[in-house]
PDB file of N, CA and C in Angstrom:
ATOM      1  N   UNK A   1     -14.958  19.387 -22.976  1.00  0.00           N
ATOM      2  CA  UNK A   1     -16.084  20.170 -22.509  1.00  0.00           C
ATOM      3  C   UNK A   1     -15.703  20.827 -21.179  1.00  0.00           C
ATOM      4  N   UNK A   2     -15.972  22.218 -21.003  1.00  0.00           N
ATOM      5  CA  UNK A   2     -15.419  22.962 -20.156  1.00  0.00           C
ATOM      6  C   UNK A   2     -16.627  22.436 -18.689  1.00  0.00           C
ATOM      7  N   UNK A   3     -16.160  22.435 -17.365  1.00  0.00           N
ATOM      8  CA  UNK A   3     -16.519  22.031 -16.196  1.00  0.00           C
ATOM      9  C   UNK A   3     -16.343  23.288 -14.968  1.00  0.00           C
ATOM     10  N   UNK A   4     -17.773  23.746 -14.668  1.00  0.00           N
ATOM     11  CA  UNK A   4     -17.558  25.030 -14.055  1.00  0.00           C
ATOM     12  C   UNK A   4     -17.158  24.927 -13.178  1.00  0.00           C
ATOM     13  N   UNK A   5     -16.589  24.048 -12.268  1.00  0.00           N
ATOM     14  CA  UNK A   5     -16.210  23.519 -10.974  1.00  0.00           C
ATOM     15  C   UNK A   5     -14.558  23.674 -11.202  1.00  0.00           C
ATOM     16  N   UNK A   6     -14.047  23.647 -12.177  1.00  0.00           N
ATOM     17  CA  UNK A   6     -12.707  23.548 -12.148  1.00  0.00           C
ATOM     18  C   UNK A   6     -12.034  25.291 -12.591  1.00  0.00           C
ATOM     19  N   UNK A   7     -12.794  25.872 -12.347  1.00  0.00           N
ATOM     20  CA  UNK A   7     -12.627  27.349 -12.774  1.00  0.00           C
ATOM     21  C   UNK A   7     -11.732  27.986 -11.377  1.00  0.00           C
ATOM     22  N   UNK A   8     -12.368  27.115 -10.094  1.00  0.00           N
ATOM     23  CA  UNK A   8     -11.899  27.215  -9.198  1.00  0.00           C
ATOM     24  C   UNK A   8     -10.406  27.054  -8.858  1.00  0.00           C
ATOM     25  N   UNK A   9      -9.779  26.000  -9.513  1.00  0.00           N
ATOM     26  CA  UNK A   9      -8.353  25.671 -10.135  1.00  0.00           C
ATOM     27  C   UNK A   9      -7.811  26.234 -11.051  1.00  0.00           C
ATOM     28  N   UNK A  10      -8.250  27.050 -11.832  1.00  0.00           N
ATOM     29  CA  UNK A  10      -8.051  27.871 -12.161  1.00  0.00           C
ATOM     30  C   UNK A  10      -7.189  28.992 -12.120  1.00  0.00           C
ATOM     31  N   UNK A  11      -8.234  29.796 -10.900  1.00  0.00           N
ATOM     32  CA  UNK A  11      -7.615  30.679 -10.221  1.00  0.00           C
ATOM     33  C   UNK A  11      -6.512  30.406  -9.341  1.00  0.00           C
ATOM     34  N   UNK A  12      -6.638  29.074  -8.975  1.00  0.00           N
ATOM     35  CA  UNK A  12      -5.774  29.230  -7.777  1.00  0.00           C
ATOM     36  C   UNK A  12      -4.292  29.070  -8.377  1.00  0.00           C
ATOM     37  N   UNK A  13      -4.352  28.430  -9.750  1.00  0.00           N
ATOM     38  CA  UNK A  13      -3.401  28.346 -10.736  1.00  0.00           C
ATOM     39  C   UNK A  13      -2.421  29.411 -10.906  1.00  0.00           C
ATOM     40  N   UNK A  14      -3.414  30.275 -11.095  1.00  0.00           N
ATOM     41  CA  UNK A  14      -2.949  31.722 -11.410  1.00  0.00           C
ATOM     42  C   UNK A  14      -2.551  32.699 -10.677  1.00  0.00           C
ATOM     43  N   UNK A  15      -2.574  32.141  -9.400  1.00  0.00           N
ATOM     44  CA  UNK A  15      -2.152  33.776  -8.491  1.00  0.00           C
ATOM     45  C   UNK A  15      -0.195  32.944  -8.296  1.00  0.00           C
ATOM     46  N   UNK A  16       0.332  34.331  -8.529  1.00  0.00           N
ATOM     47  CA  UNK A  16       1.682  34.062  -8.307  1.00  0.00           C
ATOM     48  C   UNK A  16       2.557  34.716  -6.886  1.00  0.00           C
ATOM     49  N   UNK A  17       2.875  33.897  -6.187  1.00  0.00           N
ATOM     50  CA  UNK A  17       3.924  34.425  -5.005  1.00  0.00           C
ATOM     51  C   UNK A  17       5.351  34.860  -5.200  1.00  0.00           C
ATOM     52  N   UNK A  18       5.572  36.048  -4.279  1.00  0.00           N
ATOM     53  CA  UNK A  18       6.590  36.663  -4.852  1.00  0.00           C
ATOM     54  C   UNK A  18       7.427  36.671  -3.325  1.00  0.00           C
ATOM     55  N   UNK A  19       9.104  36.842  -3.954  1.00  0.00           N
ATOM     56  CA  UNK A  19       9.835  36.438  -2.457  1.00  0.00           C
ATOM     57  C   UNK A  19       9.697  37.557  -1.101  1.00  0.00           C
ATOM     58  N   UNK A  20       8.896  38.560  -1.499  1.00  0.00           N
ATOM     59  CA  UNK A  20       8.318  39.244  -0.443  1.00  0.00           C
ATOM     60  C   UNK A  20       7.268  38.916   0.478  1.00  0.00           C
ATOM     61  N   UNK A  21       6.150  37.659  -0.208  1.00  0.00           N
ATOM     62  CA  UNK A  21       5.338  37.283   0.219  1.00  0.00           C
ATOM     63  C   UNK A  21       3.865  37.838  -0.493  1.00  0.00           C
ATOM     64  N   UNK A  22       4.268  38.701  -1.047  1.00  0.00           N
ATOM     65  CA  UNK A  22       2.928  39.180  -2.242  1.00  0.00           C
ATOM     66  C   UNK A  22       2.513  38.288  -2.838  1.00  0.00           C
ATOM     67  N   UNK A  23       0.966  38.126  -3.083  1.00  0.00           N
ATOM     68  CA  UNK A  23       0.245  37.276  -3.790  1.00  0.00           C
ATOM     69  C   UNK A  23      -0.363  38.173  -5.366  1.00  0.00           C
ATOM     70  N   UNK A  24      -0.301  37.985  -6.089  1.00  0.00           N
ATOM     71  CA  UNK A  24      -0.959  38.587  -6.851  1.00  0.00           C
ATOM     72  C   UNK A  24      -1.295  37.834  -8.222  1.00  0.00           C
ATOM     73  N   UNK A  25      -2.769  37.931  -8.998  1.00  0.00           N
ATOM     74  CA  UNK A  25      -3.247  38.005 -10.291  1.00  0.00           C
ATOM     75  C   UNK A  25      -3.772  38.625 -10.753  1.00  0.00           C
ATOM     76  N   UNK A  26      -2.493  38.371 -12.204  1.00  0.00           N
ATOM     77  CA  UNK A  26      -2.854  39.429 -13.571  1.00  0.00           C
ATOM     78  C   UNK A  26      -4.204  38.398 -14.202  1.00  0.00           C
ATOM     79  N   UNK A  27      -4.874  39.109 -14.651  1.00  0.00           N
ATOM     80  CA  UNK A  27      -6.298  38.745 -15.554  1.00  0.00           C
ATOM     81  C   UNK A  27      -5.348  37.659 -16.887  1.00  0.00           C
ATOM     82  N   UNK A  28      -4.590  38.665 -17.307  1.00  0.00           N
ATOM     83  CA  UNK A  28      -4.143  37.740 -18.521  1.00  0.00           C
ATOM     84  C   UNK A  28      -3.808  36.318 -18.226  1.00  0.00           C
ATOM     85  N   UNK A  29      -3.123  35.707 -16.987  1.00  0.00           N
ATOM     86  CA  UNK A  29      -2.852  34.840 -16.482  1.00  0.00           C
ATOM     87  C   UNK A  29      -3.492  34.109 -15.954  1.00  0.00           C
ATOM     88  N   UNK A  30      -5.001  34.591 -15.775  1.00  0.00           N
ATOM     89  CA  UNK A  30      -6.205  33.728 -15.047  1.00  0.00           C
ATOM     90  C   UNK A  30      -6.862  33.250 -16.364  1.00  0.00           C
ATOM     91  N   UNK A  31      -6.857  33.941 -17.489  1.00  0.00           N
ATOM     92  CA  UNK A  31      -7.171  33.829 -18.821  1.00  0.00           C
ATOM     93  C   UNK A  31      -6.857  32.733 -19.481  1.00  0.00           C
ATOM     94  N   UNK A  32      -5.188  32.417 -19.382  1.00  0.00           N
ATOM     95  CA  UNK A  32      -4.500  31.817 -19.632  1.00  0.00           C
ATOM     96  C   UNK A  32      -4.798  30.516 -18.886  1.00  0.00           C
ATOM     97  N   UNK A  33      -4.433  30.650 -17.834  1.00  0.00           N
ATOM     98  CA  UNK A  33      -5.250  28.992 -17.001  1.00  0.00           C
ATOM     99  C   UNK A  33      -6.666  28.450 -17.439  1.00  0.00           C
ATOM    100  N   UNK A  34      -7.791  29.380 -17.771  1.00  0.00           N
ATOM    101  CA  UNK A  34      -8.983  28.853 -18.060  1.00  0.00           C
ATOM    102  C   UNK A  34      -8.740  28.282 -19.384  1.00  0.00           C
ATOM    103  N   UNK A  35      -8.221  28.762 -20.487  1.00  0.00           N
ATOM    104  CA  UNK A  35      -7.756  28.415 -22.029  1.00  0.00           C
ATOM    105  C   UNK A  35      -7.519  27.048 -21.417  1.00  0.00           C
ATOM    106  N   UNK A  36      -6.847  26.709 -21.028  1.00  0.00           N
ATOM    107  CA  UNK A  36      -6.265  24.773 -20.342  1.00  0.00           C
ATOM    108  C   UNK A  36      -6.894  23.670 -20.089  1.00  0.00           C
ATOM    109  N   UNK A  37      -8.546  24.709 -19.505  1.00  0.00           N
ATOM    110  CA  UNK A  37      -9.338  23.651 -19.639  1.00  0.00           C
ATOM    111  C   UNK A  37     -10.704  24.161 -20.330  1.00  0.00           C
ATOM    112  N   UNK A  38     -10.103  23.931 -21.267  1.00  0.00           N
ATOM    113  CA  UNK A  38     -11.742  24.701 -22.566  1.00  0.00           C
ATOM    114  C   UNK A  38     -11.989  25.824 -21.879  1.00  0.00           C
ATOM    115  N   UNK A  39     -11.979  26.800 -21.106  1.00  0.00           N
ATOM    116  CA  UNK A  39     -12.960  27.964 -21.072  1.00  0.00           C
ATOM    117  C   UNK A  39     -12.170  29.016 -21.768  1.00  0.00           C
ATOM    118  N   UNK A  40     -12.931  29.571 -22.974  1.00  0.00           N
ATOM    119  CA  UNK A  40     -12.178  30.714 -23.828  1.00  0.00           C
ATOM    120  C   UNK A  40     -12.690  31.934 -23.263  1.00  0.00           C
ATOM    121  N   UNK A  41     -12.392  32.721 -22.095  1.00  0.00           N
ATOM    122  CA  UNK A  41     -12.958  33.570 -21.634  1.00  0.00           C
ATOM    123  C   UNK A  41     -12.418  34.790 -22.038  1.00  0.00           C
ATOM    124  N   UNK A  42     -12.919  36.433 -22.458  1.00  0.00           N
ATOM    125  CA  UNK A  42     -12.427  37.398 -22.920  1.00  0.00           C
ATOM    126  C   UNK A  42     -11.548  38.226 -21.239  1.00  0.00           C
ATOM    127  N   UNK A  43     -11.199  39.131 -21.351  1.00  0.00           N
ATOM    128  CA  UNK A  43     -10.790  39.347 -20.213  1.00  0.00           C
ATOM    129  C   UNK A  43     -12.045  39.636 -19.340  1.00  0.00           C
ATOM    130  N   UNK A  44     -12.733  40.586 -19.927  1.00  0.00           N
ATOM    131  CA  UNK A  44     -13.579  41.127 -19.599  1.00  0.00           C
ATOM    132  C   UNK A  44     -15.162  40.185 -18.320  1.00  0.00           C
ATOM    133  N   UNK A  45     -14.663  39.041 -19.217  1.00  0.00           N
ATOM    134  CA  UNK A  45     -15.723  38.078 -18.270  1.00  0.00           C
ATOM    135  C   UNK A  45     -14.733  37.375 -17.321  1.00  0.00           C
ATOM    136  N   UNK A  46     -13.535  37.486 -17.275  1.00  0.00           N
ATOM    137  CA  UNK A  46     -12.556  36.966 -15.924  1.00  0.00           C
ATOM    138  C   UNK A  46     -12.782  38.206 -14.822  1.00  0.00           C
ATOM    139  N   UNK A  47     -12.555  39.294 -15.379  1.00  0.00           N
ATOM    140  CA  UNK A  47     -12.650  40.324 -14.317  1.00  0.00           C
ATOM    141  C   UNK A  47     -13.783  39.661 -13.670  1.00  0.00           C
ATOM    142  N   UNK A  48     -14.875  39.416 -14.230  1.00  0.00           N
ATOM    143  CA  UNK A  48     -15.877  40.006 -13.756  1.00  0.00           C
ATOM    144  C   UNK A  48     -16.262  38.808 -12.756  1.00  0.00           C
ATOM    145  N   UNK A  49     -15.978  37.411 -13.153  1.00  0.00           N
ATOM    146  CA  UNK A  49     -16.206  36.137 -12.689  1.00  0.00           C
ATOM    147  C   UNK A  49     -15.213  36.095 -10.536  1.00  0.00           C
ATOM    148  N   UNK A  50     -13.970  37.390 -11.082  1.00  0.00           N
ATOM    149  CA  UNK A  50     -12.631  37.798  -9.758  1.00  0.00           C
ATOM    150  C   UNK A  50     -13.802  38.379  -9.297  1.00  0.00           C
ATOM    151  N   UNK A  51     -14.546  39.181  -9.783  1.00  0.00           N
ATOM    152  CA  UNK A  51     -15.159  40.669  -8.709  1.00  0.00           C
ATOM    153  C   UNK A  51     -16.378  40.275  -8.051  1.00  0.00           C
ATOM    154  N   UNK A  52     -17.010  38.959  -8.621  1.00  0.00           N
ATOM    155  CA  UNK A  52     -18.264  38.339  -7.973  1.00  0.00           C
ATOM    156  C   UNK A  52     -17.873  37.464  -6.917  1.00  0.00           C
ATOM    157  N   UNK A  53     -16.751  36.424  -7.222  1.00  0.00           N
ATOM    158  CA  UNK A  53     -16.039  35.392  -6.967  1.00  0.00           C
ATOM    159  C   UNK A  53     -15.455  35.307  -5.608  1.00  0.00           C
ATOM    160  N   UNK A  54     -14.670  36.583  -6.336  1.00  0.00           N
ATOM    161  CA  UNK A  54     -13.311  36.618  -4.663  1.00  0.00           C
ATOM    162  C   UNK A  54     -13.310  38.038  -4.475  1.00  0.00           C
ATOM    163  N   UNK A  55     -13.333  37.524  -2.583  1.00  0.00           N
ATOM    164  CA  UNK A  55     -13.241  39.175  -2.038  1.00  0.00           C
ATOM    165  C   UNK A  55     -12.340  38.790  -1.500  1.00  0.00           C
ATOM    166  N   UNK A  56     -11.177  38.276  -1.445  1.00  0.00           N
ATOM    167  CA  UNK A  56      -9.747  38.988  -0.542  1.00  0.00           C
ATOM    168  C   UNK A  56      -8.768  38.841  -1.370  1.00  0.00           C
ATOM    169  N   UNK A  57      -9.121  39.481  -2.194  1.00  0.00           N
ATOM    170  CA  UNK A  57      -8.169  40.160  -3.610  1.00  0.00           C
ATOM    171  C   UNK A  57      -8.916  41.247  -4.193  1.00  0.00           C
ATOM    172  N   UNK A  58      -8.125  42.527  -4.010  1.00  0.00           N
ATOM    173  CA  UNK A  58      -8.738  43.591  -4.377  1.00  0.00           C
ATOM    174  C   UNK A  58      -7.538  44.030  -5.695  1.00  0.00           C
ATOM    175  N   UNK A  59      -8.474  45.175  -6.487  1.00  0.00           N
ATOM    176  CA  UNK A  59      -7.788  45.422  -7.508  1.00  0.00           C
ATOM    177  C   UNK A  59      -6.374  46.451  -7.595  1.00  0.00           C
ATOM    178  N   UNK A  60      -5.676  46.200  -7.993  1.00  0.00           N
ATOM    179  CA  UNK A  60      -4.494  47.490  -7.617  1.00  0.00           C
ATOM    180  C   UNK A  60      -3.538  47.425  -8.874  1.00  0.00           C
ATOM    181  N   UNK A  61      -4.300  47.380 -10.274  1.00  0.00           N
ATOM    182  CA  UNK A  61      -3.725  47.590 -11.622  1.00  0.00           C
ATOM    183  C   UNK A  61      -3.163  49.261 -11.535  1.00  0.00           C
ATOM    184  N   UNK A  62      -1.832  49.385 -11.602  1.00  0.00           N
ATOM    185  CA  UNK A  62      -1.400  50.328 -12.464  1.00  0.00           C
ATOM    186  C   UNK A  62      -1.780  51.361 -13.352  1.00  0.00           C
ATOM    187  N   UNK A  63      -2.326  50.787 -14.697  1.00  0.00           N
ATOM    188  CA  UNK A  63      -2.919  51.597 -15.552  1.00  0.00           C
ATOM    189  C   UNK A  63      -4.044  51.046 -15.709  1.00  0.00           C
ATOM    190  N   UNK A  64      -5.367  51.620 -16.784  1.00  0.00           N
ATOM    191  CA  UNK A  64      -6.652  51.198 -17.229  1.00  0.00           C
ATOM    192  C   UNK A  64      -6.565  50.183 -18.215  1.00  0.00           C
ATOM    193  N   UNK A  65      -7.734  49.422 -18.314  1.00  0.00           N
ATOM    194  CA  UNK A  65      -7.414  48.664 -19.208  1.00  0.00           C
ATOM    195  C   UNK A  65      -8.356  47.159 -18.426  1.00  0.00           C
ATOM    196  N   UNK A  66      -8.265  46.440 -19.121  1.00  0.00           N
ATOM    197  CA  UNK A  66      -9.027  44.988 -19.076  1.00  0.00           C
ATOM    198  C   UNK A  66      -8.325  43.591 -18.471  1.00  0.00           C
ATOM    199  N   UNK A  67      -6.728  44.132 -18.849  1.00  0.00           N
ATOM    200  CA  UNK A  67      -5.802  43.543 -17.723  1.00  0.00           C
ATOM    201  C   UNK A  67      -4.986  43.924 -16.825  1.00  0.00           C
ATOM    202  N   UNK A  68      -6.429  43.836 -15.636  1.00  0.00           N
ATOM    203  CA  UNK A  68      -5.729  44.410 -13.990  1.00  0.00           C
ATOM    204  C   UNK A  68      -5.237  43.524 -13.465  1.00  0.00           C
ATOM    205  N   UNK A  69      -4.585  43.940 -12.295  1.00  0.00           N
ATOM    206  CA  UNK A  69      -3.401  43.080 -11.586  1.00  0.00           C
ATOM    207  C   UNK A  69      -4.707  43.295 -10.381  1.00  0.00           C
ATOM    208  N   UNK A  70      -4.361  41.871  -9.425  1.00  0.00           N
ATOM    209  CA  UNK A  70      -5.460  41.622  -8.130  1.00  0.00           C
ATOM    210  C   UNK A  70      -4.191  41.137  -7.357  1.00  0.00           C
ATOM    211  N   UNK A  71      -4.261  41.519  -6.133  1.00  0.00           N
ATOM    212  CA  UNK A  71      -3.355  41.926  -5.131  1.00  0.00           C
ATOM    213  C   UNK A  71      -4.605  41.384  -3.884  1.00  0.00           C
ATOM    214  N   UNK A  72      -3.636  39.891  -2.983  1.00  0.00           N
ATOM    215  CA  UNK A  72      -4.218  39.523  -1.715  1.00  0.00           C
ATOM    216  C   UNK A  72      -4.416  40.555  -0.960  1.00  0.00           C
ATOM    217  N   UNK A  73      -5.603  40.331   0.015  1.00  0.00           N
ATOM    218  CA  UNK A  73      -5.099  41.390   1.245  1.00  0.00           C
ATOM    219  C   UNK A  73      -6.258  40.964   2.085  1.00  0.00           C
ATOM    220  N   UNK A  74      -5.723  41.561   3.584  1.00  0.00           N
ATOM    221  CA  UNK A  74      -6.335  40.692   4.820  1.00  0.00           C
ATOM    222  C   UNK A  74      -7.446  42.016   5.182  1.00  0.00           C
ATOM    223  N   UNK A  75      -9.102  41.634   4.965  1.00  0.00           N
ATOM    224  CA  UNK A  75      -9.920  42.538   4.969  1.00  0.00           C
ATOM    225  C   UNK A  75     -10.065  42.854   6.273  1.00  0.00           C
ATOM    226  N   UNK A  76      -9.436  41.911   7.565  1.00  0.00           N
ATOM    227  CA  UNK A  76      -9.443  41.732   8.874  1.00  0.00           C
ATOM    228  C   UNK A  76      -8.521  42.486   9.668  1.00  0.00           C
ATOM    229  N   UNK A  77      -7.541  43.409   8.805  1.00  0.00           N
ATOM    230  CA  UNK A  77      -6.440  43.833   9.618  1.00  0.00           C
ATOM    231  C   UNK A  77      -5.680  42.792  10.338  1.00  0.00           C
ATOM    232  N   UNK A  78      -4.900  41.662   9.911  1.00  0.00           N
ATOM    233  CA  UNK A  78      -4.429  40.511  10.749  1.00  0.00           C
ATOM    234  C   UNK A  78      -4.359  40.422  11.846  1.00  0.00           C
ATOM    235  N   UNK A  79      -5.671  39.809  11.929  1.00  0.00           N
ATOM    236  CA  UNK A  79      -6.527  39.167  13.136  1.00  0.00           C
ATOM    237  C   UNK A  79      -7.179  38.046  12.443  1.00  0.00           C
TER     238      UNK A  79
END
């Protein structure tokens, strides 16, 4: 039985670091982590769960489509 509290692990599952220091998650991959623990979510309700959820990850997909890429970023100008 899926546990909405762990959705939170989830995400954090899913964002991948890169040797530049970029943070970023693809939808398909946040998708993929929820599948792990019962939640069968379409993309469409991950977007949407990122865009309510979390604000210091903004969207910066490439092309259109239902699996965007979410890219960290400091809304503070690092400060």
């Amino acid at each position: 039985m899926p546990r909405y509290y762990e959705i939170d692990s989830a995400w954090w599952a899913s964002i991948q670091r890169e040797p530049n220091g970029r943070q970023t998650v693809k939808t398909e991959t946040f998708v993929r982590e929820l599948a792990k623990i019962n939640f069968n979510w379409s993309y469409r309700q991950a977007n949407q769960w990122i865009e309510t959820y979390v604000t210091v990850f903004k969207d910066v997909s490439p092309e259109e489509g239902e699996n965007r890429t979410f890219q960290l970023f400091n809304p503070n100008g690092g400060r």
